[in-house]
C-alpha atoms as a PDB file:
ATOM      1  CA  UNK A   1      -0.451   5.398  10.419  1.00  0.00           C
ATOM      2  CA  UNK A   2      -1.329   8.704  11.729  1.00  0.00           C
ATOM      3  CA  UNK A   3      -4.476   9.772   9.499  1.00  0.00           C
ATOM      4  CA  UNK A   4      -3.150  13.538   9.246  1.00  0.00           C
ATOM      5  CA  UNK A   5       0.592  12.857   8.972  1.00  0.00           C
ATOM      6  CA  UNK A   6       0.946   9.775   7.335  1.00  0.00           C
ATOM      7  CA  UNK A   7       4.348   9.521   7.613  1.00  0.00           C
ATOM      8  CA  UNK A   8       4.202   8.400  11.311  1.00  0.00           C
ATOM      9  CA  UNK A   9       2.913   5.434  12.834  1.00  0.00           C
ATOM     10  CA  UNK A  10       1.120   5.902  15.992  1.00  0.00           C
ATOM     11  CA  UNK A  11       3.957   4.381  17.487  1.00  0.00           C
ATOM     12  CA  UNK A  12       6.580   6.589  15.797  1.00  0.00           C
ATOM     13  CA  UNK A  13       4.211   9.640  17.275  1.00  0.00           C
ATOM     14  CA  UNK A  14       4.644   8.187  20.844  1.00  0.00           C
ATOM     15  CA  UNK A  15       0.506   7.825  21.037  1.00  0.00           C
ATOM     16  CA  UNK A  16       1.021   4.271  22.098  1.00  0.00           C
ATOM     17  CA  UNK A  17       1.486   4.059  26.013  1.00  0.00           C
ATOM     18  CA  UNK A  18       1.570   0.355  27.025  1.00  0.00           C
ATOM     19  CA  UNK A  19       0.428  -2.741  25.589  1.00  0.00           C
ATOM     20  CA  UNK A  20      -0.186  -5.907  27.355  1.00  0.00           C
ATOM     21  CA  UNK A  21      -1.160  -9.343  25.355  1.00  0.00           C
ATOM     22  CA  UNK A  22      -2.464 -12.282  27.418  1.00  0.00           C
ATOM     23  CA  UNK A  23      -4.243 -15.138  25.439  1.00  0.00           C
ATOM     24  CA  UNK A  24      -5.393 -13.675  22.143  1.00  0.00           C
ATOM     25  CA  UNK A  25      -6.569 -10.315  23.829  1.00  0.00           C
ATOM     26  CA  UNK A  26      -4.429  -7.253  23.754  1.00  0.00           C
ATOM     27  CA  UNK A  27      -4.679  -4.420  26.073  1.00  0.00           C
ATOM     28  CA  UNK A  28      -3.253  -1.235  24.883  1.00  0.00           C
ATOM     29  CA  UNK A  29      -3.350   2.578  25.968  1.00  0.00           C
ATOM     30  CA  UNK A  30      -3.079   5.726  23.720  1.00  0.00           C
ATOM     31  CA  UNK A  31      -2.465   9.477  25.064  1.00  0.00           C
ATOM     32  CA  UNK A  32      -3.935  11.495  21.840  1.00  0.00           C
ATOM     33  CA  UNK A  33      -1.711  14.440  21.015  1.00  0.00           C
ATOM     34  CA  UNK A  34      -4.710  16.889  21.793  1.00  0.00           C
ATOM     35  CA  UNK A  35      -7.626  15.743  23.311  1.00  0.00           C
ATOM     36  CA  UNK A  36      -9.926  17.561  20.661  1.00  0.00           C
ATOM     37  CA  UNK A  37      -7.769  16.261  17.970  1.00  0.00           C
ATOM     38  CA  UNK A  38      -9.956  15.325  15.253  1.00  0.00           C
ATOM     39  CA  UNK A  39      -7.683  12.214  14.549  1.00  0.00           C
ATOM     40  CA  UNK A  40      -8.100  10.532  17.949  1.00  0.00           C
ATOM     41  CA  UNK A  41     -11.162   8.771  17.074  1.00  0.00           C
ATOM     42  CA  UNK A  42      -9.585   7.808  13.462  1.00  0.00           C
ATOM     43  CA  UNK A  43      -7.005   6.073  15.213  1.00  0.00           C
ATOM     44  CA  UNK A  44      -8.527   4.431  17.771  1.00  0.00           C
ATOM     45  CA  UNK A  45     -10.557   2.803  15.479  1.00  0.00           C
ATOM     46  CA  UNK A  46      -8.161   1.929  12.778  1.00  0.00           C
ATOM     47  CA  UNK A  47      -5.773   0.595  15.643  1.00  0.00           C
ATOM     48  CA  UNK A  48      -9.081  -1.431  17.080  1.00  0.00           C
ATOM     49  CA  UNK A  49      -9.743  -2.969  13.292  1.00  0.00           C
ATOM     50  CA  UNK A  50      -6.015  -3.669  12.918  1.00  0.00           C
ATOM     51  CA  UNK A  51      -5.469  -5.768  16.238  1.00  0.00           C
ATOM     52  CA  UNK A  52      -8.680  -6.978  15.742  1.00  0.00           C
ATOM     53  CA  UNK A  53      -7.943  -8.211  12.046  1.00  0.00           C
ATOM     54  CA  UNK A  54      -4.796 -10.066  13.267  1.00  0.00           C
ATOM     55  CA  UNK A  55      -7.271 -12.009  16.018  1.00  0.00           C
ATOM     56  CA  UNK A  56      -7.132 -10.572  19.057  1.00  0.00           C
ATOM     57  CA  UNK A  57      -9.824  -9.279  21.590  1.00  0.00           C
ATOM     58  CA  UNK A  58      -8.783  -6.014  22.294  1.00  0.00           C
ATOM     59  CA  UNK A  59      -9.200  -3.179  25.151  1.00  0.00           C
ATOM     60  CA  UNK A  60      -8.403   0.332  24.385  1.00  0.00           C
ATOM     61  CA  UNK A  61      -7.962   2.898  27.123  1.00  0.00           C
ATOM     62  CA  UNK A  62      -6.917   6.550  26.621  1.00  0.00           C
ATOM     63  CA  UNK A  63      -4.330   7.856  29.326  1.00  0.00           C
ATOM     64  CA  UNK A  64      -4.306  11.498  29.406  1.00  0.00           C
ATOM     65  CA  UNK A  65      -1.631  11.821  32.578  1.00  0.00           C
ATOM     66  CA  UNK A  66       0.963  12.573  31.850  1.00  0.00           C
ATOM     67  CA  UNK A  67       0.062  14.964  28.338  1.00  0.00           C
ATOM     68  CA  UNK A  68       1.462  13.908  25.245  1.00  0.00           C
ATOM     69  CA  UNK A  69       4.892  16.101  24.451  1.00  0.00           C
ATOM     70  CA  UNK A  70       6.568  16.016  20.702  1.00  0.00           C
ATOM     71  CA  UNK A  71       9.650  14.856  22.909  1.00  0.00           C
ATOM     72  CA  UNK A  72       7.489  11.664  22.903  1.00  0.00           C
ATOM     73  CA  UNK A  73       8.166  11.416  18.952  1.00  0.00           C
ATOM     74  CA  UNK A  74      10.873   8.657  18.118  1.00  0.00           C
ATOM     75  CA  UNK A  75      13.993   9.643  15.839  1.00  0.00           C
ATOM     76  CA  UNK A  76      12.914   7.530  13.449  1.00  0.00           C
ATOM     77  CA  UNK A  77       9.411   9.010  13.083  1.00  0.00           C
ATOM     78  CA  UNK A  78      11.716  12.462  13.141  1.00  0.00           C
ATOM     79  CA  UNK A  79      13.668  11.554  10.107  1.00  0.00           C
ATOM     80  CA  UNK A  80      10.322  10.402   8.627  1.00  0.00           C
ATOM     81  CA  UNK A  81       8.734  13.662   9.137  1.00  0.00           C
ATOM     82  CA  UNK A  82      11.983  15.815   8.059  1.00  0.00           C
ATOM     83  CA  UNK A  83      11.791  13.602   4.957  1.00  0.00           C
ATOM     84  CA  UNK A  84       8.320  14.233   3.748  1.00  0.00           C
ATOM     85  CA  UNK A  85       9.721  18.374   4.067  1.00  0.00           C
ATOM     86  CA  UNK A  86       7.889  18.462   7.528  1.00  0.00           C
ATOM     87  CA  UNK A  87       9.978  20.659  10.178  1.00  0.00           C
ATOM     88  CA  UNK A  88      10.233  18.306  13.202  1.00  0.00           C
ATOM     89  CA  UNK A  89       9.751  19.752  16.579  1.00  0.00           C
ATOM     90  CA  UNK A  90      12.554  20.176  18.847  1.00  0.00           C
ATOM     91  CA  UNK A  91      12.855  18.681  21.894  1.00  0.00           C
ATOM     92  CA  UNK A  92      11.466  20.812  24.801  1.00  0.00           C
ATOM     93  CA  UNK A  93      14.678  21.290  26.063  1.00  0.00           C
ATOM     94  CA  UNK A  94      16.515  21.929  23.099  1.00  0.00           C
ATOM     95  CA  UNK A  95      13.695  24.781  22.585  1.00  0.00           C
ATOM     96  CA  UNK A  96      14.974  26.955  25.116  1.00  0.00           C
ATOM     97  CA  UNK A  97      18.284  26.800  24.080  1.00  0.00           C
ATOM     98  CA  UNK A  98      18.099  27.018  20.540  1.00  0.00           C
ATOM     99  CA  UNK A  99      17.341  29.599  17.832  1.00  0.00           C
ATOM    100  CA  UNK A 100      13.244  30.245  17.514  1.00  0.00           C
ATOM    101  CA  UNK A 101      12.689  29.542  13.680  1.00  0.00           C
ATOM    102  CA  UNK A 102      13.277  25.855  12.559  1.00  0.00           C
ATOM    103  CA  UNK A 103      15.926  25.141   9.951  1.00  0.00           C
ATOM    104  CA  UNK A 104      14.698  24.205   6.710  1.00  0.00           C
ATOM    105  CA  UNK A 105      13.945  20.622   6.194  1.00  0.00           C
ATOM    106  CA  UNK A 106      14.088  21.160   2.429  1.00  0.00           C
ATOM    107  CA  UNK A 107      18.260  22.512   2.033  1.00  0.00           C
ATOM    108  CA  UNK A 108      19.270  23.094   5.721  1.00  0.00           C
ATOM    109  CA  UNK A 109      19.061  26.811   5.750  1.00  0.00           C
ATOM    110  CA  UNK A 110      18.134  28.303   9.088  1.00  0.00           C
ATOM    111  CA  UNK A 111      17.548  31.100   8.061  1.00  0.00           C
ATOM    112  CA  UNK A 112      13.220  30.731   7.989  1.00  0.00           C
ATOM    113  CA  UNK A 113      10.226  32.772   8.628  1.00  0.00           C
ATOM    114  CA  UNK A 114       6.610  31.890   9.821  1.00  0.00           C
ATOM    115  CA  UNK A 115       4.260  32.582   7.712  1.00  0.00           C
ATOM    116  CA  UNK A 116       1.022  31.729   9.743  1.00  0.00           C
ATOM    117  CA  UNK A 117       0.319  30.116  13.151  1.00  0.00           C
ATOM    118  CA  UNK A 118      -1.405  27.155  11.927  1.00  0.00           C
ATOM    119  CA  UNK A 119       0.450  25.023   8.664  1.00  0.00           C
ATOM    120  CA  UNK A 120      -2.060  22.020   7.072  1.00  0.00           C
ATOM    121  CA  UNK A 121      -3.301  20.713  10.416  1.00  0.00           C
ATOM    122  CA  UNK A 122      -3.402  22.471  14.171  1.00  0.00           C
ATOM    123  CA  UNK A 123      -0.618  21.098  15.247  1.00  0.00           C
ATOM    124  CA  UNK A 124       1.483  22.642  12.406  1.00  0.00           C
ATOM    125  CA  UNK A 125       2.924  26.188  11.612  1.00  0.00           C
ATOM    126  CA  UNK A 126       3.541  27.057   8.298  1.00  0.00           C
ATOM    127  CA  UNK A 127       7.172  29.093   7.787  1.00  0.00           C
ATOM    128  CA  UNK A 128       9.316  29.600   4.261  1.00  0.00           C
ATOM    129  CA  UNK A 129      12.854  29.339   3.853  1.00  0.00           C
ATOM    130  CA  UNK A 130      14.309  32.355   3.181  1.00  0.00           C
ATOM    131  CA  UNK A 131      17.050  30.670   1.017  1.00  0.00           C
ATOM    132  CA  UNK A 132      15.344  28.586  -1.112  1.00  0.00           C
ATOM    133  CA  UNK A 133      12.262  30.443  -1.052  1.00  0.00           C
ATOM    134  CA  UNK A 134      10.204  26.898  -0.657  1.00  0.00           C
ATOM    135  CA  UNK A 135       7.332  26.648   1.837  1.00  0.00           C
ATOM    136  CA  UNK A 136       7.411  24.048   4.761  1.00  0.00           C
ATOM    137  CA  UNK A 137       4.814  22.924   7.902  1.00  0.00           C
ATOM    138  CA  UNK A 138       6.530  23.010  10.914  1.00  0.00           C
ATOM    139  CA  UNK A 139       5.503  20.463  13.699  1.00  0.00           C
ATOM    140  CA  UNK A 140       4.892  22.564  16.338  1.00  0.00           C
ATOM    141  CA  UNK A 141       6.956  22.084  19.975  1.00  0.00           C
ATOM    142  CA  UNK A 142       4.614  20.754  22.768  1.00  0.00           C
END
C-alpha cells in the first residue's frame, strides 16, 4: 500500500511499470509519482521485503520516462480514494474541459472552494464543500 495514501496499492497508483518473473526472481520497475517524494524509498523497500517474503530474488529499477500522470491511477484505486473522502484527480484531459474545483467526494456538491495549495501530503490540495460545509484533500491533477 501506498505509505501516505493507504487506500491505494502501488499498483492501483500506476507506480508499477513492468514486471517480469523468470525462475524464482522477479524483475519489476516503478516510476515514483515525484522523484523527491518522500514515499519512494518506503515503497521500494516494502515492495522489495514483500516479493522477497514470498521467495523470490528480486531487481528493482526506477523508470522515470515517461513521468508518472494521475491518469496512470486505475478506477478502482479512484473509487478507493473517493471513498476514504479523498477528491480524485481528473483525468488530464477531462481537466481542460471541465469545471476547476472538484465536486465533493463527501455529498456530490460541486459547488467547492480551495482552501490551501497543499492538503495532508504535497500531492494534495485541501478545498471545503460549500454545501455541506465538510473539509476534503483533493488529489491534485498531474
Amino acid at each position: 500500500m501506498d505509505p501516505e495514501i493507504p487506500v491505494l496499492s502501488v499498483l492501483d497508483l500506476g507506480v508499477v511499470r513492468n514486471v517480469e518473473t523468470s525462475a524464482g526472481r522477479v524483475a519489476l520497475e516503478l516510476t515514483p509519482t515525484y522523484t523527491a517524494c518522500p514515499a519512494n524509498e518506503v515503497i521500494e523497500r516494502r515492495v522489495r521485503a514483500a516479493l522477497q517474503d514470498a521467495g523470490y530474488s528480486v531487481e528493482l529499477r526506477q523508470v522515470l520516462t515517461p513521468p508518472w500522470t494521475t491518469d496512470w491511477i486505475s478506477p478502482k484505486g479512484r473509487q478507493r480514494l473517493r471513498e476514504a473522502g479523498i477528491a480524485p484527480p481528473r483525468l488530464r484531459r477531462e481537466a481542460r474541459e471541465a469545471p476547476p474545483r472538484p465536486a465533493c467526494p463527501l455529498c456530490g456538491a460541486a459547488e467547492t472552494e480551495r482552501i490551501s495549495q497543499f492538503g495532508s501530503t504535497p500531492c494534495k490540495a485541501l478545498h471545503r464543500c460549500l454545501a455541506c460545509q465538510e473539509p476534503f484533500d483533493y488529489f491534485k491533477c498531474l
